[in-house]
PDB file of N, CA and C in Angstrom:
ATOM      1  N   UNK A   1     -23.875  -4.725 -41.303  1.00  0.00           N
ATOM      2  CA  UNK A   1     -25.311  -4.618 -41.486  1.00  0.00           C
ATOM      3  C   UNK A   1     -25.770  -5.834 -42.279  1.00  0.00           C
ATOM      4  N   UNK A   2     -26.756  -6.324 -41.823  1.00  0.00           N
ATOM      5  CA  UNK A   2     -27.455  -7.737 -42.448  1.00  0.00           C
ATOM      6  C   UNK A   2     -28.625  -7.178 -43.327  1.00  0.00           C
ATOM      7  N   UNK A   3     -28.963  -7.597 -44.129  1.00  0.00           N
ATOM      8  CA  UNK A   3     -30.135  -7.596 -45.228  1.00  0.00           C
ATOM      9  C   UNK A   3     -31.480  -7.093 -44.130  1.00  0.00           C
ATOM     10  N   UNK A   4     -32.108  -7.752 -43.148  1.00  0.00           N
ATOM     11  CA  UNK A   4     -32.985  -7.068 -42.423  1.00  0.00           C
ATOM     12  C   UNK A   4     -32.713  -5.812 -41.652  1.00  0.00           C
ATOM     13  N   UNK A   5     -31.946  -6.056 -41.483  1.00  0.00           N
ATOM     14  CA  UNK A   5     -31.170  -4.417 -41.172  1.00  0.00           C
ATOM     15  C   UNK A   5     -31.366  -3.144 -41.809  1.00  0.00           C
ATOM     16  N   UNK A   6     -30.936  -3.489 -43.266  1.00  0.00           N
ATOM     17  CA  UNK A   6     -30.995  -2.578 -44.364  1.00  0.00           C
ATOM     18  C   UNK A   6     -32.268  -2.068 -44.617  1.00  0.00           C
ATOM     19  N   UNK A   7     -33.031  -3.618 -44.443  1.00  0.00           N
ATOM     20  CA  UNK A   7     -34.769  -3.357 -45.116  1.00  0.00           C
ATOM     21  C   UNK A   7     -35.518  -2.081 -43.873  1.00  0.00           C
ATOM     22  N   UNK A   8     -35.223  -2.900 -42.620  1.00  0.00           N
ATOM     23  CA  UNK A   8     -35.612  -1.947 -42.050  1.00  0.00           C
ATOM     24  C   UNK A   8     -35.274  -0.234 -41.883  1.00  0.00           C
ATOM     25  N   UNK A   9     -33.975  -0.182 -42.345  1.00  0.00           N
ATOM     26  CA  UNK A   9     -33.491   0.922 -42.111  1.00  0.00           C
ATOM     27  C   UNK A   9     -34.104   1.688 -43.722  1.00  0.00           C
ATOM     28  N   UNK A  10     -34.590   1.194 -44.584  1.00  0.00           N
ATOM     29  CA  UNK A  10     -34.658   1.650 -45.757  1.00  0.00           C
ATOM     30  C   UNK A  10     -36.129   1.972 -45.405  1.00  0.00           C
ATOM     31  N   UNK A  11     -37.246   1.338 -45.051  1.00  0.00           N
ATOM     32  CA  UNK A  11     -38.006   0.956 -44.566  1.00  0.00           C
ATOM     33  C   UNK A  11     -38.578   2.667 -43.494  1.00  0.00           C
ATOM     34  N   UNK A  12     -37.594   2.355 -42.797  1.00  0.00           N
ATOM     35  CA  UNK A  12     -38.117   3.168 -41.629  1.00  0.00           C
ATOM     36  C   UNK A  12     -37.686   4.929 -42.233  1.00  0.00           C
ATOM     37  N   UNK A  13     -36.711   5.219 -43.182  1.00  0.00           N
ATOM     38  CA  UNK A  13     -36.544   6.264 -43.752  1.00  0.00           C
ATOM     39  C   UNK A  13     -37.425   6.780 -44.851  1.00  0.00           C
ATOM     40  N   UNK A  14     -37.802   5.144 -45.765  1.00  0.00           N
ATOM     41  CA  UNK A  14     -38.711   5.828 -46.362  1.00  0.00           C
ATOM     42  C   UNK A  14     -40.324   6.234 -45.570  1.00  0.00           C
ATOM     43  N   UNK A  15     -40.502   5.882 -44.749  1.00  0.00           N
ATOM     44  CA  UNK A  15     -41.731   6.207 -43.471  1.00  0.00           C
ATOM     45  C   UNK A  15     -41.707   7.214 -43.604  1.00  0.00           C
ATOM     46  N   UNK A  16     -40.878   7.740 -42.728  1.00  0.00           N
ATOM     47  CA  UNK A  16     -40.515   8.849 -41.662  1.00  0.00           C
ATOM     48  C   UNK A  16     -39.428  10.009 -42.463  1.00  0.00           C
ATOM     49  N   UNK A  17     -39.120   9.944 -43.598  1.00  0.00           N
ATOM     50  CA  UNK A  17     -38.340  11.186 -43.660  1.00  0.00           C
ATOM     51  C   UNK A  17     -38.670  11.184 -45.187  1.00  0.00           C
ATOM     52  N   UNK A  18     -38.173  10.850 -45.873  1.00  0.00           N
ATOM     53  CA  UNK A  18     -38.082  10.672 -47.748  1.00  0.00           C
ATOM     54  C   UNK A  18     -39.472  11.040 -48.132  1.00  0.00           C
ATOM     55  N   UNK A  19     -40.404  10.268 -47.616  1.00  0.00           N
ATOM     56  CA  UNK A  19     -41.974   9.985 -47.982  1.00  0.00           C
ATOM     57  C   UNK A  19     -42.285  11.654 -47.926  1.00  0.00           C
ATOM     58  N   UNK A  20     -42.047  11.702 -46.827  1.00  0.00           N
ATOM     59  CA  UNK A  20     -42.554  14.003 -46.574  1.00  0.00           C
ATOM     60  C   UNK A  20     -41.796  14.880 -47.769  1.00  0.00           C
ATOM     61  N   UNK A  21     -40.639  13.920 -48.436  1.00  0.00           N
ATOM     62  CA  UNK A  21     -40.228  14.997 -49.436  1.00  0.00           C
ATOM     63  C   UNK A  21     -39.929  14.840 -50.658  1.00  0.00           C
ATOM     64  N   UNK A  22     -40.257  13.517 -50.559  1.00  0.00           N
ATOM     65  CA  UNK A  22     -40.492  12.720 -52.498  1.00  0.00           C
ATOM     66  C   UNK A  22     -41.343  12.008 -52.417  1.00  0.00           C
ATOM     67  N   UNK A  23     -42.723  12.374 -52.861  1.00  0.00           N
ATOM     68  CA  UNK A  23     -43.848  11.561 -52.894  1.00  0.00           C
ATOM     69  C   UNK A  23     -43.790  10.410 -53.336  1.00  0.00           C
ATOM     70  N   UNK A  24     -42.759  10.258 -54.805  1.00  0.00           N
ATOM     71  CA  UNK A  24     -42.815   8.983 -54.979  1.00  0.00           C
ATOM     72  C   UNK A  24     -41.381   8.241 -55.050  1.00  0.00           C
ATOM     73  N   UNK A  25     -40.644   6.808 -54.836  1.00  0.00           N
ATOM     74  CA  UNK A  25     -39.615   6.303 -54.403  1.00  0.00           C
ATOM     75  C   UNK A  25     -38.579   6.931 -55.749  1.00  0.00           C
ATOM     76  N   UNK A  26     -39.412   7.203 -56.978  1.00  0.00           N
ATOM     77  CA  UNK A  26     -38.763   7.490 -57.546  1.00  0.00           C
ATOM     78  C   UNK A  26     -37.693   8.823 -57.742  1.00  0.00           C
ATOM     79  N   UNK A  27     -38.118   9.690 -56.681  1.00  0.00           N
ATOM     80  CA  UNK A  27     -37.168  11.243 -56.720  1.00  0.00           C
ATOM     81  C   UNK A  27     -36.365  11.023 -55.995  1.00  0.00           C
ATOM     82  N   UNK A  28     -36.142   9.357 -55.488  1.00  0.00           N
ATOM     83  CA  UNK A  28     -34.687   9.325 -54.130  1.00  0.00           C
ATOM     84  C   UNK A  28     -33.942   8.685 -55.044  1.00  0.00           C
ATOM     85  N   UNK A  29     -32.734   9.206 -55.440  1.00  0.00           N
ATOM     86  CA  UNK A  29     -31.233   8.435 -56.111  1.00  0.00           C
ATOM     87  C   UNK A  29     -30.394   7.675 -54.641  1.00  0.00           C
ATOM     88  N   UNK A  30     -30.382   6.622 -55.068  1.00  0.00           N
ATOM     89  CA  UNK A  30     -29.810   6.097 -54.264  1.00  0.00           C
ATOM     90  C   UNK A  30     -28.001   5.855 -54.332  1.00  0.00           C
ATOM     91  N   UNK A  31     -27.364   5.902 -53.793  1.00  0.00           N
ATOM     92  CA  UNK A  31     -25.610   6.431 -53.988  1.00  0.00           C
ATOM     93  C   UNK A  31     -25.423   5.873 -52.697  1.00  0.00           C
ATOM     94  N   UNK A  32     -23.952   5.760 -53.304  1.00  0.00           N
ATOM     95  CA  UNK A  32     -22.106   5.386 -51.814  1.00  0.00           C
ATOM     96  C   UNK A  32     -21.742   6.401 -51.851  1.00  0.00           C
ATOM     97  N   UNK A  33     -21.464   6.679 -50.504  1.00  0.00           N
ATOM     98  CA  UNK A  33     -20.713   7.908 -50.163  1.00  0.00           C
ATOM     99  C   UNK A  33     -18.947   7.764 -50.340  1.00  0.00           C
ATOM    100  N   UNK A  34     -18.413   8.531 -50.889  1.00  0.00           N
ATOM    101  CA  UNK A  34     -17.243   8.375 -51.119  1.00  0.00           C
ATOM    102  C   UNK A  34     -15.737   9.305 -50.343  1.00  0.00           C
ATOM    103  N   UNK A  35     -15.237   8.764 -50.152  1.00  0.00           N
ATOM    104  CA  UNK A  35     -14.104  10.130 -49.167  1.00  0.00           C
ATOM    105  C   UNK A  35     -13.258  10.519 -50.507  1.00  0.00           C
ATOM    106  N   UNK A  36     -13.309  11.374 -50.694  1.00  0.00           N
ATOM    107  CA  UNK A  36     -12.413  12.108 -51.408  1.00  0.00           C
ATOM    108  C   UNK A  36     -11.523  13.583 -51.104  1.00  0.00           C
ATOM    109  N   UNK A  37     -10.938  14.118 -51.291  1.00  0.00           N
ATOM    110  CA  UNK A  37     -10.168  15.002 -50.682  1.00  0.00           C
ATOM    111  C   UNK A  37      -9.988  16.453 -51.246  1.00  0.00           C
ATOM    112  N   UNK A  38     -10.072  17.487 -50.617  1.00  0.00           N
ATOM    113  CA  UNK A  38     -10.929  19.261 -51.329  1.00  0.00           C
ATOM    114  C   UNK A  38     -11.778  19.020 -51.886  1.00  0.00           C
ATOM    115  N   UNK A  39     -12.845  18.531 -51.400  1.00  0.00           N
ATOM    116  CA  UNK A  39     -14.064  18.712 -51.936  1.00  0.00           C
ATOM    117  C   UNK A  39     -14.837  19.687 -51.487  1.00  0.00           C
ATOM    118  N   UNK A  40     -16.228  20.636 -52.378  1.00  0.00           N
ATOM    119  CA  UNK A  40     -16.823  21.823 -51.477  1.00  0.00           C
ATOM    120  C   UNK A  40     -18.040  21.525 -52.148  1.00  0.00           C
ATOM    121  N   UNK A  41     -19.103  21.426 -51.432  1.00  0.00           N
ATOM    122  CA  UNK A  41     -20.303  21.180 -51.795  1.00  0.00           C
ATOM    123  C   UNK A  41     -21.278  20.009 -51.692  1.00  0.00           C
ATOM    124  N   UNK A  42     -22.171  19.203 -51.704  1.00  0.00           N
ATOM    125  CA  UNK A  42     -22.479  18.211 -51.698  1.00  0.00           C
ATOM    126  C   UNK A  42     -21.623  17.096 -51.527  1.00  0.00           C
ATOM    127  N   UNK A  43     -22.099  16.023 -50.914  1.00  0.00           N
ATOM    128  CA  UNK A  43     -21.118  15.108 -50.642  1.00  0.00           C
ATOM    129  C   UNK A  43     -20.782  14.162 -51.426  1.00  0.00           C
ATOM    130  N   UNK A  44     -19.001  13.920 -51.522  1.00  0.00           N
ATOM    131  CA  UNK A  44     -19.374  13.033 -52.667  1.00  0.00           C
ATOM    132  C   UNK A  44     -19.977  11.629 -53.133  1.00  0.00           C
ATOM    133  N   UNK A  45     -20.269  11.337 -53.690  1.00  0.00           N
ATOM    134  CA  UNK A  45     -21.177  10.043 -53.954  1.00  0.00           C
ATOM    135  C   UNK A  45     -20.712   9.294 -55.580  1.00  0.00           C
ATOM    136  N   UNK A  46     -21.238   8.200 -55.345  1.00  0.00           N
ATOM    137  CA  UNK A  46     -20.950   7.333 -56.842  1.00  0.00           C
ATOM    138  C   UNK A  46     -22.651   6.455 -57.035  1.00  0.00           C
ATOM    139  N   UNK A  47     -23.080   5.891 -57.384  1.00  0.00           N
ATOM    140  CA  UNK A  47     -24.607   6.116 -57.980  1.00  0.00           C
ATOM    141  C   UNK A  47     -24.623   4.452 -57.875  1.00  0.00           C
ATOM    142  N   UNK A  48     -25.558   3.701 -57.831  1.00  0.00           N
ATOM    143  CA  UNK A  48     -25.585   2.411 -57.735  1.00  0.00           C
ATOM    144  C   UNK A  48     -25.549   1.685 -59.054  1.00  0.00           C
ATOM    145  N   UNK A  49     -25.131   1.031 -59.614  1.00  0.00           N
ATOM    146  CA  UNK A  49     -25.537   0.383 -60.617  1.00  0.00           C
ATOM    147  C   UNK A  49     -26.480  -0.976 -60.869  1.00  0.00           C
ATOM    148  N   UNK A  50     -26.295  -2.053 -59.798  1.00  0.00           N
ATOM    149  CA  UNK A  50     -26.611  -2.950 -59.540  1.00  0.00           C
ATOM    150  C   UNK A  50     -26.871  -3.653 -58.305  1.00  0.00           C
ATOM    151  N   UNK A  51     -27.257  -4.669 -58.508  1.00  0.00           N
ATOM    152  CA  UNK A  51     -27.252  -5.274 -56.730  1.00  0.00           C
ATOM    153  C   UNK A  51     -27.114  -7.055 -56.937  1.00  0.00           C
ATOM    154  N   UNK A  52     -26.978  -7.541 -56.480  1.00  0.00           N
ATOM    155  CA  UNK A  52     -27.051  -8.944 -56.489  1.00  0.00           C
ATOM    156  C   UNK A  52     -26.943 -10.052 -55.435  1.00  0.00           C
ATOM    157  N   UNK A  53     -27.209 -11.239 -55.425  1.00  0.00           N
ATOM    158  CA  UNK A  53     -27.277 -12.095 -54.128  1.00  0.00           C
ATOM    159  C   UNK A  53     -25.837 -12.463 -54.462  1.00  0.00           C
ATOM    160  N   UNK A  54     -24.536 -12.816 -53.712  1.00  0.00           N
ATOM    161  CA  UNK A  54     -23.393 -13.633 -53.907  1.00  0.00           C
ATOM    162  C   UNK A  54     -24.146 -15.151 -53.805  1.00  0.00           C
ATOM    163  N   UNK A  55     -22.959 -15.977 -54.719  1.00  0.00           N
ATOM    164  CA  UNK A  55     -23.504 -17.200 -54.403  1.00  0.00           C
ATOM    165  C   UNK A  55     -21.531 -17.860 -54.306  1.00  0.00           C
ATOM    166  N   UNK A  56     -21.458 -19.131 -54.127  1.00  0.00           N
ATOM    167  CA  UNK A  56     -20.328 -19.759 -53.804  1.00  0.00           C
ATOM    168  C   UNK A  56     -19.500 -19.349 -52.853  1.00  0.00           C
ATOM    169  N   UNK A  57     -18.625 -18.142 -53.087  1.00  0.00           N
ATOM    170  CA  UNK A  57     -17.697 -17.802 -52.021  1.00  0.00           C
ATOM    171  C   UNK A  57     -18.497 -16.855 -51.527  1.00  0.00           C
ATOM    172  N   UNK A  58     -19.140 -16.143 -52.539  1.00  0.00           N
ATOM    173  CA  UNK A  58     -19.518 -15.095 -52.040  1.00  0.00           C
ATOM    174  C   UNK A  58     -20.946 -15.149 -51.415  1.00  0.00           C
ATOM    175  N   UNK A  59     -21.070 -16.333 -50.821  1.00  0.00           N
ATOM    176  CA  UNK A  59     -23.152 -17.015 -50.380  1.00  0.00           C
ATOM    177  C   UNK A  59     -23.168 -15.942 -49.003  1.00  0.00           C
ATOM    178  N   UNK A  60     -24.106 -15.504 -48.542  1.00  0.00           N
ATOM    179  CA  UNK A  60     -24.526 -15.177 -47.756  1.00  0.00           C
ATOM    180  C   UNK A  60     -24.571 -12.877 -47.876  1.00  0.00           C
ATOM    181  N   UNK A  61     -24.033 -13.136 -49.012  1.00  0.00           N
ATOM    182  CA  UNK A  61     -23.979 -11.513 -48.944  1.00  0.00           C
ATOM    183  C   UNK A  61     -24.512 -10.813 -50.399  1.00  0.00           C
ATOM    184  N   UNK A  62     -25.079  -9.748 -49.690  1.00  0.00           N
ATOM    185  CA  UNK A  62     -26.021  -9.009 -50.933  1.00  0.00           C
ATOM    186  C   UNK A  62     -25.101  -7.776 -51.516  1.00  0.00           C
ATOM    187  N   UNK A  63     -24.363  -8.095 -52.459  1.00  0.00           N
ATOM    188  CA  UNK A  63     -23.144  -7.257 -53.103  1.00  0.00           C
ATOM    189  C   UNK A  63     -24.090  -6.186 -54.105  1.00  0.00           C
ATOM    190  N   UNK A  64     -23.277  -4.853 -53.799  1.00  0.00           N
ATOM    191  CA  UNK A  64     -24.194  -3.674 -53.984  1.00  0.00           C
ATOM    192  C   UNK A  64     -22.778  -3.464 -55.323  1.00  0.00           C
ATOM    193  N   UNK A  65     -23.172  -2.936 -56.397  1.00  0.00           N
ATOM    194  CA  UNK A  65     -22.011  -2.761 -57.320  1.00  0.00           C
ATOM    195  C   UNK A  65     -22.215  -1.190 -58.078  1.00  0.00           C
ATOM    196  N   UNK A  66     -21.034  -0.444 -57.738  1.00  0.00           N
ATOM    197  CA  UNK A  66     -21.536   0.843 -58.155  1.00  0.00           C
ATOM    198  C   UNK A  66     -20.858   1.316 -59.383  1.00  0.00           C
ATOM    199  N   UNK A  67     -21.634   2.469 -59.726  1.00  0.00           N
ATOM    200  CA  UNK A  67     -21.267   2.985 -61.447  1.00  0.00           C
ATOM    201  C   UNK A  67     -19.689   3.284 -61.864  1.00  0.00           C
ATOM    202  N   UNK A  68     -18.816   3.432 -60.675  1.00  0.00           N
ATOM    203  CA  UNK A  68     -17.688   3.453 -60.676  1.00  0.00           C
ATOM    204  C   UNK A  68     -16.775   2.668 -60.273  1.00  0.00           C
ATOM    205  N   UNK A  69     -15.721   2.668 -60.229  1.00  0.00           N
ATOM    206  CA  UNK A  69     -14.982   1.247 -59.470  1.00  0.00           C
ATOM    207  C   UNK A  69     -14.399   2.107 -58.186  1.00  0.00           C
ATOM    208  N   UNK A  70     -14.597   1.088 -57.395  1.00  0.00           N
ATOM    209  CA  UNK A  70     -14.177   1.854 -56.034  1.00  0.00           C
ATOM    210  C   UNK A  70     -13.361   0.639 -55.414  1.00  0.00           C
ATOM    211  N   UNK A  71     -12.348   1.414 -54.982  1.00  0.00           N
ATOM    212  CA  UNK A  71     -11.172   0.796 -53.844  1.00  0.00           C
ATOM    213  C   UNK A  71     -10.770   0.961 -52.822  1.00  0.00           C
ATOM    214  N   UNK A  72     -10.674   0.455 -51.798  1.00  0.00           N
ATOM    215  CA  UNK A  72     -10.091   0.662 -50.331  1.00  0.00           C
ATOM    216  C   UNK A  72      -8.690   0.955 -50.857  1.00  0.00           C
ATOM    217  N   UNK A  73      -8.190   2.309 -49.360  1.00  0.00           N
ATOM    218  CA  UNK A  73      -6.854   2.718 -49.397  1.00  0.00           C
ATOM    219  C   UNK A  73      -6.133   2.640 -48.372  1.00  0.00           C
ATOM    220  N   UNK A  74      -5.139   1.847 -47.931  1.00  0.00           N
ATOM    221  CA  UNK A  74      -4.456   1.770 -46.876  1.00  0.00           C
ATOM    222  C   UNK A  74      -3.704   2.507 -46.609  1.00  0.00           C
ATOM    223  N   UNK A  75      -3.863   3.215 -45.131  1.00  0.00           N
ATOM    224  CA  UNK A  75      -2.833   4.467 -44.791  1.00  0.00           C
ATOM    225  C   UNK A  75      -1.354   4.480 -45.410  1.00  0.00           C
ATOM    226  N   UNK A  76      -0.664   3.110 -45.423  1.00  0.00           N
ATOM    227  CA  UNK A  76       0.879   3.372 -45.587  1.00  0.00           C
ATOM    228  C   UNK A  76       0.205   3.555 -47.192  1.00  0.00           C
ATOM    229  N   UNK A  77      -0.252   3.398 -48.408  1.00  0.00           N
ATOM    230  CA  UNK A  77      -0.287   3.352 -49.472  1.00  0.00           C
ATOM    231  C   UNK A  77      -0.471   5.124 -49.914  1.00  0.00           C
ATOM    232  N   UNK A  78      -1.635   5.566 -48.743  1.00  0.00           N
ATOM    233  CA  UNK A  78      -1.937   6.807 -49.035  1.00  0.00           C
ATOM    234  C   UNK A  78      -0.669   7.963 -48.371  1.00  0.00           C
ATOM    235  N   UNK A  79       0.082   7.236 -47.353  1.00  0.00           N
ATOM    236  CA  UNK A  79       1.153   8.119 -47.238  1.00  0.00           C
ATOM    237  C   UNK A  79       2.182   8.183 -48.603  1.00  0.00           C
ATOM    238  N   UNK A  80       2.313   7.019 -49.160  1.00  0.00           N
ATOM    239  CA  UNK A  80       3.272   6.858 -50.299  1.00  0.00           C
ATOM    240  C   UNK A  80       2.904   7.425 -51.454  1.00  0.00           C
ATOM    241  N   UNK A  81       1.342   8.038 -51.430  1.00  0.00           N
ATOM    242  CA  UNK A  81       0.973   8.876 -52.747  1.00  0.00           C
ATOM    243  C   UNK A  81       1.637   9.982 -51.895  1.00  0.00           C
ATOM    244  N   UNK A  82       0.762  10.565 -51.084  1.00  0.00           N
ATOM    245  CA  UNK A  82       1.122  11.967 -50.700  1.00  0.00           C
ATOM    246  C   UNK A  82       2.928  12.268 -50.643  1.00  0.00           C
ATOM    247  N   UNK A  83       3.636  11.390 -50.532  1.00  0.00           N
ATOM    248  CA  UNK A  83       5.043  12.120 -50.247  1.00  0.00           C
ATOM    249  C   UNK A  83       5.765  12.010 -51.968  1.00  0.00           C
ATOM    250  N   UNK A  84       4.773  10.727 -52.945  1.00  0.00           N
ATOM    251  CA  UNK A  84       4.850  11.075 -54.464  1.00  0.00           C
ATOM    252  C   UNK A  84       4.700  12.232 -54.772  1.00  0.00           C
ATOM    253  N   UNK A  85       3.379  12.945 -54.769  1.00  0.00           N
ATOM    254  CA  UNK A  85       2.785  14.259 -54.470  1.00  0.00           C
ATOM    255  C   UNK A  85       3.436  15.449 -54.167  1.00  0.00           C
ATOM    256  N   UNK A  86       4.090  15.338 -53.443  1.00  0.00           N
ATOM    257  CA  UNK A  86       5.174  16.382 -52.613  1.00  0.00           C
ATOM    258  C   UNK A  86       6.339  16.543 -53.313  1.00  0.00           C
ATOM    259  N   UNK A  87       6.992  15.479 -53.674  1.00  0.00           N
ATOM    260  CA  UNK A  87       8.186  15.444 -54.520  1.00  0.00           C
ATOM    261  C   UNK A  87       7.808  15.639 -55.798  1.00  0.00           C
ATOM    262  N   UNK A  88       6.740  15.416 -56.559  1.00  0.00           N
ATOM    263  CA  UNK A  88       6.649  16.289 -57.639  1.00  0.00           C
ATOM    264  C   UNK A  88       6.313  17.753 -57.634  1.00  0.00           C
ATOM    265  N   UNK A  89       5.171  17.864 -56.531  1.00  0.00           N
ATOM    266  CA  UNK A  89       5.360  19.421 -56.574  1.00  0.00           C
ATOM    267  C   UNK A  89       7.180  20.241 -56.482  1.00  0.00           C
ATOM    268  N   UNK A  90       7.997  19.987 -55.708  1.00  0.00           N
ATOM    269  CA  UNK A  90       9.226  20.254 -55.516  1.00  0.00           C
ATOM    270  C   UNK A  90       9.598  20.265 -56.875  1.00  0.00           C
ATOM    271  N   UNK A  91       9.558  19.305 -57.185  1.00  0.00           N
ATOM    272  CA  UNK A  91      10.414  18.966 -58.617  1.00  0.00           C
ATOM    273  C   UNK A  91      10.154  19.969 -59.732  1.00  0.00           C
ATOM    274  N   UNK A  92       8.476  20.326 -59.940  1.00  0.00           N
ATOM    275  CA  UNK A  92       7.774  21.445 -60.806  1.00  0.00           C
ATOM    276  C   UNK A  92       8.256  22.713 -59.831  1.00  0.00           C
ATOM    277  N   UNK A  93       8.368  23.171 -59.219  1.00  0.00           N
ATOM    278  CA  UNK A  93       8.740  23.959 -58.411  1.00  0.00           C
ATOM    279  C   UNK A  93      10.242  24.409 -58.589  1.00  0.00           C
ATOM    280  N   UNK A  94      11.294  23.421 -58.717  1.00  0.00           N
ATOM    281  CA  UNK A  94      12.940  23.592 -58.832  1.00  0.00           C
ATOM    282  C   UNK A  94      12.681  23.683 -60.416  1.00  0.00           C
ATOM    283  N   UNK A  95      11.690  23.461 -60.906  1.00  0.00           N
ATOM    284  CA  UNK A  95      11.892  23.776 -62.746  1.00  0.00           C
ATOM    285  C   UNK A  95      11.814  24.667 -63.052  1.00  0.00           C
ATOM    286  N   UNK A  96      10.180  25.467 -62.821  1.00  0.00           N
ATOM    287  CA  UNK A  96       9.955  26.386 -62.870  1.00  0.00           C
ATOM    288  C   UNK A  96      11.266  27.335 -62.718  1.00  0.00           C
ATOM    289  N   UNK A  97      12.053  27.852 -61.593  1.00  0.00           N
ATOM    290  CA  UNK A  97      12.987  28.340 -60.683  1.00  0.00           C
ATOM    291  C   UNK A  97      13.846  27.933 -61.685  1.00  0.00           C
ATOM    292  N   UNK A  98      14.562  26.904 -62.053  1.00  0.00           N
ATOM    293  CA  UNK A  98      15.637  26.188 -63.511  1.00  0.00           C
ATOM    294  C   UNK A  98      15.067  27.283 -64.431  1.00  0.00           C
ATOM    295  N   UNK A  99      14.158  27.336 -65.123  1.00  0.00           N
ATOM    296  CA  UNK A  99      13.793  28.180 -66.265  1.00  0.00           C
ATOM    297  C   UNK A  99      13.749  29.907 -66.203  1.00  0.00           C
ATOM    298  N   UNK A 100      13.502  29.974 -65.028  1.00  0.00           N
ATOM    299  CA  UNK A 100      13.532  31.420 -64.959  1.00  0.00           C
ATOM    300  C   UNK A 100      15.124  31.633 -64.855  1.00  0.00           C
ATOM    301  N   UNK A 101      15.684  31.152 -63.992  1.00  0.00           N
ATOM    302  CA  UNK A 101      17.355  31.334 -64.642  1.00  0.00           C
ATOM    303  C   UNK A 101      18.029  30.774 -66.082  1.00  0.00           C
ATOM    304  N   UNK A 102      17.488  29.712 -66.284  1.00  0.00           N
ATOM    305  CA  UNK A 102      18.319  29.944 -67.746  1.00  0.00           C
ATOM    306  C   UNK A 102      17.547  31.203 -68.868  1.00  0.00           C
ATOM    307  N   UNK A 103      16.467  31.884 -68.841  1.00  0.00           N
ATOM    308  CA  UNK A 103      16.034  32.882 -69.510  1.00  0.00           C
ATOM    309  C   UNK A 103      16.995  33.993 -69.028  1.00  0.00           C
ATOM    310  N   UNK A 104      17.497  34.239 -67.775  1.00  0.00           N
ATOM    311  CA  UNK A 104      17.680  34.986 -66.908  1.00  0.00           C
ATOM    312  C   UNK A 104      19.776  35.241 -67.482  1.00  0.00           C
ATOM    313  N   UNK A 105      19.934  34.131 -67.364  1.00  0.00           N
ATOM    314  CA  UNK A 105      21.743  34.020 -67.680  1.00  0.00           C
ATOM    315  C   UNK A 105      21.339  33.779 -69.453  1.00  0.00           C
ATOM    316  N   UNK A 106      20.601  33.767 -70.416  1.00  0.00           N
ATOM    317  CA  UNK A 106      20.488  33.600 -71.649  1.00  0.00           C
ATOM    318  C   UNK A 106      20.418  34.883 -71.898  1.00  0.00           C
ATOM    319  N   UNK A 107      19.692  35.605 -71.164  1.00  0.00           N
ATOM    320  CA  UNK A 107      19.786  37.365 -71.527  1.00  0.00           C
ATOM    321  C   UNK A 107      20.618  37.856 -71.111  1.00  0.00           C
ATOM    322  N   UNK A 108      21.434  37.279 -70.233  1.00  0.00           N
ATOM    323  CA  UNK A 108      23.066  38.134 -70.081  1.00  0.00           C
ATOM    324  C   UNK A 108      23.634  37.839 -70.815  1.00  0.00           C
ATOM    325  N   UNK A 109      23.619  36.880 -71.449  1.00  0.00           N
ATOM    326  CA  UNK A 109      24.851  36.168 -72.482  1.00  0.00           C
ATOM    327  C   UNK A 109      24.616  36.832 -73.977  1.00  0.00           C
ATOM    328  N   UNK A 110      23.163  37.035 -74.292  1.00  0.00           N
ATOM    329  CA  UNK A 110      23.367  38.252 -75.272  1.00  0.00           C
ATOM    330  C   UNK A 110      23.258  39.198 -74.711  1.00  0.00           C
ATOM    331  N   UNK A 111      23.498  39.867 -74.014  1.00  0.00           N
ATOM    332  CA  UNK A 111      23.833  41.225 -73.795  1.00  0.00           C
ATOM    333  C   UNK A 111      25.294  41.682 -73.396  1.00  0.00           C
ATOM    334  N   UNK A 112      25.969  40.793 -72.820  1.00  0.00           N
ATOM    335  CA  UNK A 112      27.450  40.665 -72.705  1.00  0.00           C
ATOM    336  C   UNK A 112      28.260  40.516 -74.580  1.00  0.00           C
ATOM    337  N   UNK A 113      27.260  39.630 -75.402  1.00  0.00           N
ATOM    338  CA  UNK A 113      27.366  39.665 -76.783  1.00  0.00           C
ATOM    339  C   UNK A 113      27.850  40.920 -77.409  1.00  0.00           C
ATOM    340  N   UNK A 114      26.511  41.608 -76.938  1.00  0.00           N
ATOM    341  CA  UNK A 114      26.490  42.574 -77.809  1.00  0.00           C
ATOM    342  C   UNK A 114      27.099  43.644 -77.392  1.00  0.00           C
ATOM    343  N   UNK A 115      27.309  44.024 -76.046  1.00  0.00           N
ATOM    344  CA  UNK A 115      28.720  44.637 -75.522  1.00  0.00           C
ATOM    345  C   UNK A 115      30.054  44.213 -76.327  1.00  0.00           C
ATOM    346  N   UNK A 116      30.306  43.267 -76.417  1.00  0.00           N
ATOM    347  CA  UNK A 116      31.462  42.564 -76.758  1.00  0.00           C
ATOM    348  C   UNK A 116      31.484  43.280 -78.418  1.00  0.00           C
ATOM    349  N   UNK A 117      30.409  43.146 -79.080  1.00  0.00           N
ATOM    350  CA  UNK A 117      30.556  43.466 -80.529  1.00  0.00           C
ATOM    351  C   UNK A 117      30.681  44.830 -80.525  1.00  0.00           C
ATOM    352  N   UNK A 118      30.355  45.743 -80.045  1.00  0.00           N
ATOM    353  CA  UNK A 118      29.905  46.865 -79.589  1.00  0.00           C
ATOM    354  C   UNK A 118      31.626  48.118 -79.398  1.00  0.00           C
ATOM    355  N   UNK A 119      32.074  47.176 -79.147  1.00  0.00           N
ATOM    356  CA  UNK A 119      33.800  47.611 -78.112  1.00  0.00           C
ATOM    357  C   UNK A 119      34.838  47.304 -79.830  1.00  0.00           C
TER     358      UNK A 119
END
């Protein structure tokens, strides 16, 4: 999308749709939509902070900068969280399961005790 692009598209929404339900520009928050994952409710978003013209490398583009830091995620990167993810759940999972047996053989061991003292 090019800068006239935008205008128009900003342009033609505030016309035709926004204008009928925020009288003034000021009741529209403007936000990036964000993908995030189990989310329920409104979509998620991060809020604009700034805007600016690039100049040198960055000449020809109108860099939008938002209240949060946001990063692109590359599939192999996001497979390598999720199978992180997985193996820790396992791991909290074989602990949990570890602890309930050593409580489990710790109460036999005094109770075999106290048999033992018992005799």
């Amino acid at each position: 999308m090019n800068l006239k692009e935008l205008k128009e598209q900003v342009d033609f929404l505030y016309e035709n749709q926004l204008r009928r339900n925020y009288p003034t520009p000021e009741g529209v928050n403007v936000v990036v939509v964000v993908k995030t994952a189990g989310t329920v409710g409104g979509t998620p978003c991060v809020n604009i902070k700034n805007m600016q013209v690039g100049f040198d490398w960055d000449k020809g583009k109108l860099m939008i900068f938002p209240e949060k830091d946001l990063r692109t995620i590359e599939a192999d990167e996001l497979e390598r969280l999720r199978k992180a993810s997985d193996k820790e759940g396992w791991a909290q999972y074989e602990n949990v399961n570890l602890k309930r047996q050593v409580k489990k053989l710790t109460e036999e061991v005094l109770n075999l005790k106290d048999l033992s003292r018992h005799k």
